[in-house]
PDB file of N, CA and C in Angstrom:
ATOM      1  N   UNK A   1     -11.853   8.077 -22.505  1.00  0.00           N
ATOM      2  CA  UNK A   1     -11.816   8.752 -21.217  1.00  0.00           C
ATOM      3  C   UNK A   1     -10.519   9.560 -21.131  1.00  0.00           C
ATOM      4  N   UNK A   2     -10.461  10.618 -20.142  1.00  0.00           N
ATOM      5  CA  UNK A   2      -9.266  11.579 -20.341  1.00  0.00           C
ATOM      6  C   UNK A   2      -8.474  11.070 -19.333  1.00  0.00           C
ATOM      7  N   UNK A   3      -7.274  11.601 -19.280  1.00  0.00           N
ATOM      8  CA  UNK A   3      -5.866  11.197 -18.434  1.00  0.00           C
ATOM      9  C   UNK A   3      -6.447  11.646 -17.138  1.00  0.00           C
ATOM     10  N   UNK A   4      -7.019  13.210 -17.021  1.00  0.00           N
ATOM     11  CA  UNK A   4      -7.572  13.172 -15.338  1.00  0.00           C
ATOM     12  C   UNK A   4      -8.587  12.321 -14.985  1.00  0.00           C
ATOM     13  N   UNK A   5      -9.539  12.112 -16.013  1.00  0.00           N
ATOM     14  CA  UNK A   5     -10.458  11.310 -15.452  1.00  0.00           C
ATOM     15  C   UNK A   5     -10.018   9.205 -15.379  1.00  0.00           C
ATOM     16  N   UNK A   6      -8.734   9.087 -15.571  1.00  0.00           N
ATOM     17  CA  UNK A   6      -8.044   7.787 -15.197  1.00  0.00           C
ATOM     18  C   UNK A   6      -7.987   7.987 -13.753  1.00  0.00           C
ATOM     19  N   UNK A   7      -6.877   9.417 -13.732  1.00  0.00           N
ATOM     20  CA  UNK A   7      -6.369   9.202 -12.785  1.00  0.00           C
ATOM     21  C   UNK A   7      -7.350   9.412 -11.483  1.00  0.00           C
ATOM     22  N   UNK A   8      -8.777  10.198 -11.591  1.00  0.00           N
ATOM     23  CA  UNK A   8      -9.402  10.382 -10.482  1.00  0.00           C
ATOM     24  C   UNK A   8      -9.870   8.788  -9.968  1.00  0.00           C
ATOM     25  N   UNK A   9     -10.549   8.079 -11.257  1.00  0.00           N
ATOM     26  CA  UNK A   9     -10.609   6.789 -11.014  1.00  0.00           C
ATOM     27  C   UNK A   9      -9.847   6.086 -10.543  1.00  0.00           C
ATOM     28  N   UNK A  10      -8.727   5.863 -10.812  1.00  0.00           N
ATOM     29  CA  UNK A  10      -7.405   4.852  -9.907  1.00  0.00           C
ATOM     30  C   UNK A  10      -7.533   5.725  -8.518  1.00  0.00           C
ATOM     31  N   UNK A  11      -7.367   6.676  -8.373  1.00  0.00           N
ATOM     32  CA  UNK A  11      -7.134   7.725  -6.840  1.00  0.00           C
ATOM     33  C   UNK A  11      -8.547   6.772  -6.482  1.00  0.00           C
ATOM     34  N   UNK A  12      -9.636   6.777  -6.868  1.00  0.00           N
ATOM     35  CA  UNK A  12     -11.015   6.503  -5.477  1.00  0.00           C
ATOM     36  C   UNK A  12     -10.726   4.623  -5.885  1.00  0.00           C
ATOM     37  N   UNK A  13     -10.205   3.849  -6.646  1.00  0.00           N
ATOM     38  CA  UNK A  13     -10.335   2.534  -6.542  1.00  0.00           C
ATOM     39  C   UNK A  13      -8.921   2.094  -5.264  1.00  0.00           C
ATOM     40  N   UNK A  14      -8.225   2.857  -5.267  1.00  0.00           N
ATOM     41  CA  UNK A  14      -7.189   2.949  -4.420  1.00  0.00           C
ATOM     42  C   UNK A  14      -7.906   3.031  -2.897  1.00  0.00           C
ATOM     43  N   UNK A  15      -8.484   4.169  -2.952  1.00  0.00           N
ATOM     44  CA  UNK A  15      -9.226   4.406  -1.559  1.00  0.00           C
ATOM     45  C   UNK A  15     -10.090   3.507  -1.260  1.00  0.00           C
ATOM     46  N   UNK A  16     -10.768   2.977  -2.314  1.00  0.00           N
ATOM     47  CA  UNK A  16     -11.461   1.607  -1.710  1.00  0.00           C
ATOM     48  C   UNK A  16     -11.195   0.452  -1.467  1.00  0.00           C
ATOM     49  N   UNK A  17     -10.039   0.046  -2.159  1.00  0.00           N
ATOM     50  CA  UNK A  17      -9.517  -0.995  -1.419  1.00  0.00           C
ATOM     51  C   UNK A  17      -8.700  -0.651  -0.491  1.00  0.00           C
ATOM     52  N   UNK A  18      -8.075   0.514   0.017  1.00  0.00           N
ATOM     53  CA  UNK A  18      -7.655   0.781   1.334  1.00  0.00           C
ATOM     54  C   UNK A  18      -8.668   0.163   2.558  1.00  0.00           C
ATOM     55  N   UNK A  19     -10.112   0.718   1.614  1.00  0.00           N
ATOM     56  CA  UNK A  19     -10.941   0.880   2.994  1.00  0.00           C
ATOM     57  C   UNK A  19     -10.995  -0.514   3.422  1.00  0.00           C
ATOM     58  N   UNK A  20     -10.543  -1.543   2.574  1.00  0.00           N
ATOM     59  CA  UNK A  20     -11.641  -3.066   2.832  1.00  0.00           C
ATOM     60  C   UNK A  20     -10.779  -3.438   3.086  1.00  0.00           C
ATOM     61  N   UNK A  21      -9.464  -3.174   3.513  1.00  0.00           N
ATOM     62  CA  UNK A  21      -7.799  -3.724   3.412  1.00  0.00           C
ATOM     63  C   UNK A  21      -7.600  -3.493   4.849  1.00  0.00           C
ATOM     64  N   UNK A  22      -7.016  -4.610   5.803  1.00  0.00           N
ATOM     65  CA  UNK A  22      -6.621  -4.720   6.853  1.00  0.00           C
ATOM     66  C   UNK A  22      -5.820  -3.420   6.742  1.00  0.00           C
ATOM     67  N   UNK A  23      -6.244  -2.834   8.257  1.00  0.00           N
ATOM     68  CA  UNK A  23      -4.813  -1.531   8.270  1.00  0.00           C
ATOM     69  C   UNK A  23      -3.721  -1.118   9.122  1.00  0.00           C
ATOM     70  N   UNK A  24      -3.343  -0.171   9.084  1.00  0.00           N
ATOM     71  CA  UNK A  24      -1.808  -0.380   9.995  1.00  0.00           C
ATOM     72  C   UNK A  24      -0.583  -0.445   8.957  1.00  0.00           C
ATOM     73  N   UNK A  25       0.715  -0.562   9.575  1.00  0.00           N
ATOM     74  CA  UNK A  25       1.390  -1.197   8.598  1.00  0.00           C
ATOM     75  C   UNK A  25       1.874  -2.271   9.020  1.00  0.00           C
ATOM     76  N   UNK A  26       1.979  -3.077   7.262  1.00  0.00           N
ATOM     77  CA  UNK A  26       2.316  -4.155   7.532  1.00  0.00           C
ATOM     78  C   UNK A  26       4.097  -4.359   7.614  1.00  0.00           C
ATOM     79  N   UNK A  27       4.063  -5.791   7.980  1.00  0.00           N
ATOM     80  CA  UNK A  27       5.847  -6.156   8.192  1.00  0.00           C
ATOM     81  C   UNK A  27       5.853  -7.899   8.106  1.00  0.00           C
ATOM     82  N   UNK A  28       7.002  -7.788   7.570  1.00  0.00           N
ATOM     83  CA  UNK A  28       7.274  -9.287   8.149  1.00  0.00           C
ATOM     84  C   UNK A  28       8.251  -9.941   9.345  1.00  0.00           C
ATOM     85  N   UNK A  29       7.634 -11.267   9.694  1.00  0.00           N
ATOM     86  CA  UNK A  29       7.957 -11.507  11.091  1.00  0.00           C
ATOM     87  C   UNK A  29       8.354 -12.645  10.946  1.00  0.00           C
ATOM     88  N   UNK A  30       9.249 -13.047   9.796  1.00  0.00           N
ATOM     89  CA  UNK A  30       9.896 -14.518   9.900  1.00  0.00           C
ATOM     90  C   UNK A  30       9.019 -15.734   9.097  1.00  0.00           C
ATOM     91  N   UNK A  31       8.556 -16.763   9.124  1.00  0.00           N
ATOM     92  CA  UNK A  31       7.862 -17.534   8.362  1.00  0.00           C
ATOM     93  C   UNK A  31       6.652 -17.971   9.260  1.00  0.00           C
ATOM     94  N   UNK A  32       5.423 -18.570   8.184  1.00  0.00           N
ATOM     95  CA  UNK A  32       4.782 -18.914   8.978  1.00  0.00           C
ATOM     96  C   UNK A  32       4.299 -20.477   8.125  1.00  0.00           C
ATOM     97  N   UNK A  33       4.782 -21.113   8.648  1.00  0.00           N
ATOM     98  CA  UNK A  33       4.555 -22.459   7.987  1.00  0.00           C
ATOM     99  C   UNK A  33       5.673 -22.177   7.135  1.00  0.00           C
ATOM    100  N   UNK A  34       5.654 -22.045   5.559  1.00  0.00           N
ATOM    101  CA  UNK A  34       6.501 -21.835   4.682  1.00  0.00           C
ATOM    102  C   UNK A  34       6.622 -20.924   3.767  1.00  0.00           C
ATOM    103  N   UNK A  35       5.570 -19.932   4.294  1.00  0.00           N
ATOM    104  CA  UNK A  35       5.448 -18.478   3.835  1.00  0.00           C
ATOM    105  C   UNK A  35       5.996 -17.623   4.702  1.00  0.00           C
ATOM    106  N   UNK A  36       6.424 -16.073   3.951  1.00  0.00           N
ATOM    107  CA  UNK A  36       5.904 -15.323   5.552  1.00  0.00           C
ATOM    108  C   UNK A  36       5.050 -14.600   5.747  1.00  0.00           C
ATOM    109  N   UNK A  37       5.509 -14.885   6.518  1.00  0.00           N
ATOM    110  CA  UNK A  37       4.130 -14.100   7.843  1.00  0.00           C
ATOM    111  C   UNK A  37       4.433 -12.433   7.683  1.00  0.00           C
ATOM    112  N   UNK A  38       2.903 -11.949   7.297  1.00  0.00           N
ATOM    113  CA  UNK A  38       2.928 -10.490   7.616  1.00  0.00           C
ATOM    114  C   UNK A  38       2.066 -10.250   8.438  1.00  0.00           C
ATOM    115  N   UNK A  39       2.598  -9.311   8.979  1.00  0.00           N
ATOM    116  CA  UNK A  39       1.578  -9.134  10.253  1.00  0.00           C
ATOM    117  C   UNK A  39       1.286  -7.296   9.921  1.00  0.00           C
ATOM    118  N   UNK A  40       0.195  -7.311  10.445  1.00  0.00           N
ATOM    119  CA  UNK A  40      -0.708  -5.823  10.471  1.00  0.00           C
ATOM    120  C   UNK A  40      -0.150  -5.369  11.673  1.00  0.00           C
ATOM    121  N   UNK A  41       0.291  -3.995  11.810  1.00  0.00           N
ATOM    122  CA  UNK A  41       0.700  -3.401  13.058  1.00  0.00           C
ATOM    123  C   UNK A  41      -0.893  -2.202  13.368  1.00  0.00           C
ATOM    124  N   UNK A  42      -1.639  -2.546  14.101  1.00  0.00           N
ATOM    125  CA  UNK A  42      -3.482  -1.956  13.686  1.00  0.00           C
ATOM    126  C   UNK A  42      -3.602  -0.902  14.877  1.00  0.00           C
ATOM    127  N   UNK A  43      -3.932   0.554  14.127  1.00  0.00           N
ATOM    128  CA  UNK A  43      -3.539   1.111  14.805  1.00  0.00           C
ATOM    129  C   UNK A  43      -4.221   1.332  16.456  1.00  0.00           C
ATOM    130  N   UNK A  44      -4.868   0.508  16.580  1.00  0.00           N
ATOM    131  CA  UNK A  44      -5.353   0.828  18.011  1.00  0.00           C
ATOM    132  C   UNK A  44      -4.125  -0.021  18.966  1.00  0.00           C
ATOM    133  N   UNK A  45      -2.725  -0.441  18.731  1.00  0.00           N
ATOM    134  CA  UNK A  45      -1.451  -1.324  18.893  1.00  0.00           C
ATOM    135  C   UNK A  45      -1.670  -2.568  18.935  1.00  0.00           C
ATOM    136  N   UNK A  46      -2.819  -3.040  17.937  1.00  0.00           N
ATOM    137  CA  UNK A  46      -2.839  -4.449  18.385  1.00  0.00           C
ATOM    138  C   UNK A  46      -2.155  -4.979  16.810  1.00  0.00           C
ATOM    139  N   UNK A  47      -2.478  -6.615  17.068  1.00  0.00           N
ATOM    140  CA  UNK A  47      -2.081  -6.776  15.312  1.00  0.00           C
ATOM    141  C   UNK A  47      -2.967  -7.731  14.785  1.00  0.00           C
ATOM    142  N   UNK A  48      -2.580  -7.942  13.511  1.00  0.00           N
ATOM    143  CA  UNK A  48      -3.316  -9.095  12.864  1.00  0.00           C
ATOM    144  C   UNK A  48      -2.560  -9.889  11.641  1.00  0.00           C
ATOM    145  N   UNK A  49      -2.685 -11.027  11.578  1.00  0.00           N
ATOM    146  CA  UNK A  49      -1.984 -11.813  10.625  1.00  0.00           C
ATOM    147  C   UNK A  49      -2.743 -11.352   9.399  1.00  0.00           C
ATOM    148  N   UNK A  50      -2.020 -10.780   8.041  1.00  0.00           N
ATOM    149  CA  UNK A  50      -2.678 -10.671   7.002  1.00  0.00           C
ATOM    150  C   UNK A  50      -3.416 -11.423   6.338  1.00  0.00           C
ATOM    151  N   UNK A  51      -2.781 -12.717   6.519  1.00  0.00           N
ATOM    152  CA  UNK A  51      -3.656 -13.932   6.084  1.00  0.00           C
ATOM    153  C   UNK A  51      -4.859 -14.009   6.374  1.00  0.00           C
ATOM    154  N   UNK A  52      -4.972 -14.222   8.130  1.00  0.00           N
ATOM    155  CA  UNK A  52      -6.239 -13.815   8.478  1.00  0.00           C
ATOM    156  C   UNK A  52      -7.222 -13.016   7.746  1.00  0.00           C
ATOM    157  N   UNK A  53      -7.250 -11.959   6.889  1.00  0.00           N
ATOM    158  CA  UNK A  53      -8.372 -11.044   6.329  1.00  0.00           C
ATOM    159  C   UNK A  53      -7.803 -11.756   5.224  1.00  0.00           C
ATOM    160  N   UNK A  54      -7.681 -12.484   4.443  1.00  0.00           N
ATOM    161  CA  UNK A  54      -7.232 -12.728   2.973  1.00  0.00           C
ATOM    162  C   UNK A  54      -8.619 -12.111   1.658  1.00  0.00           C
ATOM    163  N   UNK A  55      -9.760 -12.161   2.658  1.00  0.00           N
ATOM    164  CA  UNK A  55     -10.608 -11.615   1.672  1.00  0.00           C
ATOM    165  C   UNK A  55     -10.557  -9.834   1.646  1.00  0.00           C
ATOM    166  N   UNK A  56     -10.549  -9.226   2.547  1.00  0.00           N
ATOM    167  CA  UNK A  56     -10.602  -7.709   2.439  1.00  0.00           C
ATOM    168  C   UNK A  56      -9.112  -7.463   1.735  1.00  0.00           C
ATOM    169  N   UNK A  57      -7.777  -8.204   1.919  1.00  0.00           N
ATOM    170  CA  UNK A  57      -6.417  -7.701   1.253  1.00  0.00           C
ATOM    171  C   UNK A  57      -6.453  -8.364   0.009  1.00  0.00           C
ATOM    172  N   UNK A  58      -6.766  -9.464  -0.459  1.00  0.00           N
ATOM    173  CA  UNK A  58      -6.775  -9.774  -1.868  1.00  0.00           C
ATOM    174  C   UNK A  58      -6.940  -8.814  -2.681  1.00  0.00           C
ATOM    175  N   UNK A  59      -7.860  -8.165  -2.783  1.00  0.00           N
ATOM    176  CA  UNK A  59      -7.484  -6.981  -3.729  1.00  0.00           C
ATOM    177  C   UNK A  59      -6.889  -6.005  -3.718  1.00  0.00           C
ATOM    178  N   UNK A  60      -6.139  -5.901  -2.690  1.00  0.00           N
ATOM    179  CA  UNK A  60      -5.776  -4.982  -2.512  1.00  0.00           C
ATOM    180  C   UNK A  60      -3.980  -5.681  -2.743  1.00  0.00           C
ATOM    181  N   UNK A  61      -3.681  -6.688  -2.843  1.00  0.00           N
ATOM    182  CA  UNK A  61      -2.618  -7.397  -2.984  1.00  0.00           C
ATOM    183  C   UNK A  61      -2.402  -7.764  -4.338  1.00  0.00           C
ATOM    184  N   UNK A  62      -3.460  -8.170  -4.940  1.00  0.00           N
ATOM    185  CA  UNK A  62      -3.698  -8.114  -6.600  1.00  0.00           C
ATOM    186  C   UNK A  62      -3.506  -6.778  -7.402  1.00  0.00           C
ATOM    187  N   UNK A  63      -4.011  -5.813  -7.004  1.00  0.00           N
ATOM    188  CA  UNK A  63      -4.177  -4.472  -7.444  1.00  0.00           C
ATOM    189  C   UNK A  63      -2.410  -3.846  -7.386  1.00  0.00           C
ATOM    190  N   UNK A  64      -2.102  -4.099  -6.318  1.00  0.00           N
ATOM    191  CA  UNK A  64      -0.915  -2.780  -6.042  1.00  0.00           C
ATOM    192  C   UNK A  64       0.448  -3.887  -6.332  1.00  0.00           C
ATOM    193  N   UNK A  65       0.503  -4.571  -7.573  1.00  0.00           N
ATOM    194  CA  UNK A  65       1.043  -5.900  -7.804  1.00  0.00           C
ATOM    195  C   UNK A  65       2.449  -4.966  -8.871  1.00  0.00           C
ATOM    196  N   UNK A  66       3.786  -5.903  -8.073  1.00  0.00           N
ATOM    197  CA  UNK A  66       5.300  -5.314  -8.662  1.00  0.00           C
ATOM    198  C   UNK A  66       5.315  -3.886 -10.137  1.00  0.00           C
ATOM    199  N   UNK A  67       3.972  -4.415 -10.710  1.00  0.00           N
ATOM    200  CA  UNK A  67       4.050  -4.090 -11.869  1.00  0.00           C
ATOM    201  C   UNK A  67       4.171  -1.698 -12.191  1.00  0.00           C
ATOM    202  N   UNK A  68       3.381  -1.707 -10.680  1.00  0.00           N
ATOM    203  CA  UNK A  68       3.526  -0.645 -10.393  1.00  0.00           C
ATOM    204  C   UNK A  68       4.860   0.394 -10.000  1.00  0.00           C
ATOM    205  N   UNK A  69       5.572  -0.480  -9.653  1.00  0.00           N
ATOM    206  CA  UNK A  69       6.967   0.035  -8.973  1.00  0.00           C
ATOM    207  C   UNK A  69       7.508   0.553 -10.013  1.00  0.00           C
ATOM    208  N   UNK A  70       7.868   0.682 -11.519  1.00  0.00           N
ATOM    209  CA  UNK A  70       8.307   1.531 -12.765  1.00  0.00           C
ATOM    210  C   UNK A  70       7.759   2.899 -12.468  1.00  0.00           C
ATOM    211  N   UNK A  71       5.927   2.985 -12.867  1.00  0.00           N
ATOM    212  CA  UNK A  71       5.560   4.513 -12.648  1.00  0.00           C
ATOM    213  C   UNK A  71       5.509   4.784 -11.535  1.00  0.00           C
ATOM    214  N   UNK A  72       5.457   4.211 -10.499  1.00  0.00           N
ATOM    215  CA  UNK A  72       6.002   4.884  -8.827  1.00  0.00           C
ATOM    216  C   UNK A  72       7.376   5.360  -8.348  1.00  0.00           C
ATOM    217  N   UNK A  73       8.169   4.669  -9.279  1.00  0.00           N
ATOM    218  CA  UNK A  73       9.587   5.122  -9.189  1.00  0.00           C
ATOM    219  C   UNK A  73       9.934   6.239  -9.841  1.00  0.00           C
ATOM    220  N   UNK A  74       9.361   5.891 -11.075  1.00  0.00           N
ATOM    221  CA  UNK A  74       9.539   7.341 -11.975  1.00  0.00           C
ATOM    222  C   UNK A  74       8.975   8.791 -11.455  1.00  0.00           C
ATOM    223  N   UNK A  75       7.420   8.770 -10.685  1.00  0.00           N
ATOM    224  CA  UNK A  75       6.677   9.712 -10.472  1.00  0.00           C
ATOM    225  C   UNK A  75       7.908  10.456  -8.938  1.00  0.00           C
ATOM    226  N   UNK A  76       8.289   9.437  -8.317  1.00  0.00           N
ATOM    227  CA  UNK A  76       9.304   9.499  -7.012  1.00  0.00           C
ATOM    228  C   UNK A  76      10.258  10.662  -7.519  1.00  0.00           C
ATOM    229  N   UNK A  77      11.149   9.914  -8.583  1.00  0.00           N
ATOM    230  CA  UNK A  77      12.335  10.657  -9.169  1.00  0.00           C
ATOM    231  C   UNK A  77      11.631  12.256  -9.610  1.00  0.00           C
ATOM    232  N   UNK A  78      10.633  12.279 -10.496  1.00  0.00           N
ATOM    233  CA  UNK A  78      10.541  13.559 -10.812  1.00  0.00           C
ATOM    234  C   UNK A  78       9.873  14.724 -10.243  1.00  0.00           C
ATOM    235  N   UNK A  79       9.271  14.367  -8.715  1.00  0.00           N
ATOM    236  CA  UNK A  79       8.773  15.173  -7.649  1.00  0.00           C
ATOM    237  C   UNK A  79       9.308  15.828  -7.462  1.00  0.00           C
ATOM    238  N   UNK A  80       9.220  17.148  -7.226  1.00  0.00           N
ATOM    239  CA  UNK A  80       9.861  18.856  -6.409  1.00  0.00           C
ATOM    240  C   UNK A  80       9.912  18.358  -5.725  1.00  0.00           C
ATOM    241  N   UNK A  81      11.160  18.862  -4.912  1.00  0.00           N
ATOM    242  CA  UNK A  81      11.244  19.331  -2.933  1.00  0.00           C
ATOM    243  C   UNK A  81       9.903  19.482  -2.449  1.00  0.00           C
ATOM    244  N   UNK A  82       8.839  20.091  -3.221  1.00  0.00           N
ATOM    245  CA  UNK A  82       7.611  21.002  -2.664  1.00  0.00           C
ATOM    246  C   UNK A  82       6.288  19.908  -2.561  1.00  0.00           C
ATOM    247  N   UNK A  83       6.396  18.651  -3.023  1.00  0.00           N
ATOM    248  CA  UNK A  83       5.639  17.908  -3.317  1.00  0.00           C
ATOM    249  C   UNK A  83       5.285  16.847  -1.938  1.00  0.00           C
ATOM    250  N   UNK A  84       4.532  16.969  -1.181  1.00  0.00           N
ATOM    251  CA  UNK A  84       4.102  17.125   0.133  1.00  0.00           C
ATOM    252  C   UNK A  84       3.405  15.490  -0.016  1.00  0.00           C
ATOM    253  N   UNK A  85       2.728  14.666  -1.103  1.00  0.00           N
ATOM    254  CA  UNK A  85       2.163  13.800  -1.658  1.00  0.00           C
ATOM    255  C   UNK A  85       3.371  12.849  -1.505  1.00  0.00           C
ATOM    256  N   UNK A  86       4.301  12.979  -2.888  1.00  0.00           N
ATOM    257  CA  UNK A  86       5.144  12.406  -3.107  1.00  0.00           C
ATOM    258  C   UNK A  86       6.162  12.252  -1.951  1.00  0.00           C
ATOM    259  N   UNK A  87       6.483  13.238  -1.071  1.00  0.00           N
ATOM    260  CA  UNK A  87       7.302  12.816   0.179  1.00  0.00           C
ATOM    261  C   UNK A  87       6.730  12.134   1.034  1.00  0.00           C
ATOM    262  N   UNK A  88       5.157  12.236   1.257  1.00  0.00           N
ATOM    263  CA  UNK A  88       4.606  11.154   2.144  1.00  0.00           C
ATOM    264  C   UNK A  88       5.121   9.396   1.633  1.00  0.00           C
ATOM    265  N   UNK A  89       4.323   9.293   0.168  1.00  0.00           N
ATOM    266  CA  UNK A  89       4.642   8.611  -0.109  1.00  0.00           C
ATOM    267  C   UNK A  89       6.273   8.064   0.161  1.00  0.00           C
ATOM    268  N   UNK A  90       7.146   8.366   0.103  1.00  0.00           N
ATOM    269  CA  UNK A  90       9.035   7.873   0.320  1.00  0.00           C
ATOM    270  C   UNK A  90       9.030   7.786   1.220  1.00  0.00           C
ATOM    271  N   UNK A  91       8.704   8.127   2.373  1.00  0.00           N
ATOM    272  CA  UNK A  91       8.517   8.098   4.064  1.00  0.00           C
ATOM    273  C   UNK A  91       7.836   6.708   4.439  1.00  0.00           C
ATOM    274  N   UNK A  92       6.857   6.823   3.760  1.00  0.00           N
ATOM    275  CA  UNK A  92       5.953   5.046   3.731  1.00  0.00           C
ATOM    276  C   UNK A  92       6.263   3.748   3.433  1.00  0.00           C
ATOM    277  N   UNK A  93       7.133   4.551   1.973  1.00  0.00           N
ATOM    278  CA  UNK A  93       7.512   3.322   1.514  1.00  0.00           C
ATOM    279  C   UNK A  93       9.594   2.926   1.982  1.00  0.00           C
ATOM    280  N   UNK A  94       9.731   3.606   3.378  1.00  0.00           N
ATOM    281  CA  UNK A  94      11.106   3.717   3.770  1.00  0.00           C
ATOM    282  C   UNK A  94      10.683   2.736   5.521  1.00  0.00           C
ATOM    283  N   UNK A  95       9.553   2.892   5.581  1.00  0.00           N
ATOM    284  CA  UNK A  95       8.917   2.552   6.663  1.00  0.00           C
ATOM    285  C   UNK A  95       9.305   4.056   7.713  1.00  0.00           C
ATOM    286  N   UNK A  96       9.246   5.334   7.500  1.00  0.00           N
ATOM    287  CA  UNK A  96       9.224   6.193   8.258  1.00  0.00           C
ATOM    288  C   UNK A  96       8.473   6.935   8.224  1.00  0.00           C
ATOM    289  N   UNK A  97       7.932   7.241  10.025  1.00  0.00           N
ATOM    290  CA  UNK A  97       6.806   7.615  10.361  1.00  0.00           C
ATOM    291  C   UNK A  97       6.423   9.214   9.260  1.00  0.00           C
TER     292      UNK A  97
END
């Protein structure tokens, strides 16, 4: 298979576990028992304990696992000013709107 056709594949497996993935953003809010607690900020302002959906975020918690943060960092660093994608992305992952 070719390098675009990876990457179109990861782009729509991404979007699908978005879709099945509690949404909002998440945060943490201190412990809950002896974990912590993340909570969904959903955008209609309500929330939800992530735990709570453990079946729609599991994959989506499995999938987007530390291992990614190398080529996300790298792709970060070598983005243009002009790269409208990649700045969303740093904004998201800064927690800014």
């Amino acid at each position: 298979m070719s390098a675009a056709a990876d990457r179109r594949r990861a782009a729509d497996l991404l979007e699908e576990l978005a879709a099945r993935t509690t949404p909002g953003r998440w945060t943490t809010r201190g412990l809950l028992a002896t974990r912590p607690e993340v909570v969904a900020q959903l955008p209609d302002g309500g929330t939800q304990h992530v735990a709570e959906a453990r079946a729609g975020t599991a994959g989506w918690i499995s999938t987007l696992s530390p291992a990614l943060a190398g080529p996300i960092a790298a792709w970060l660093r070598r983005a243009g000013d002009d790269d409208a994608e990649a700045a969303a992305v740093a904004r998201l992952l800064l927690g800014e709107p």
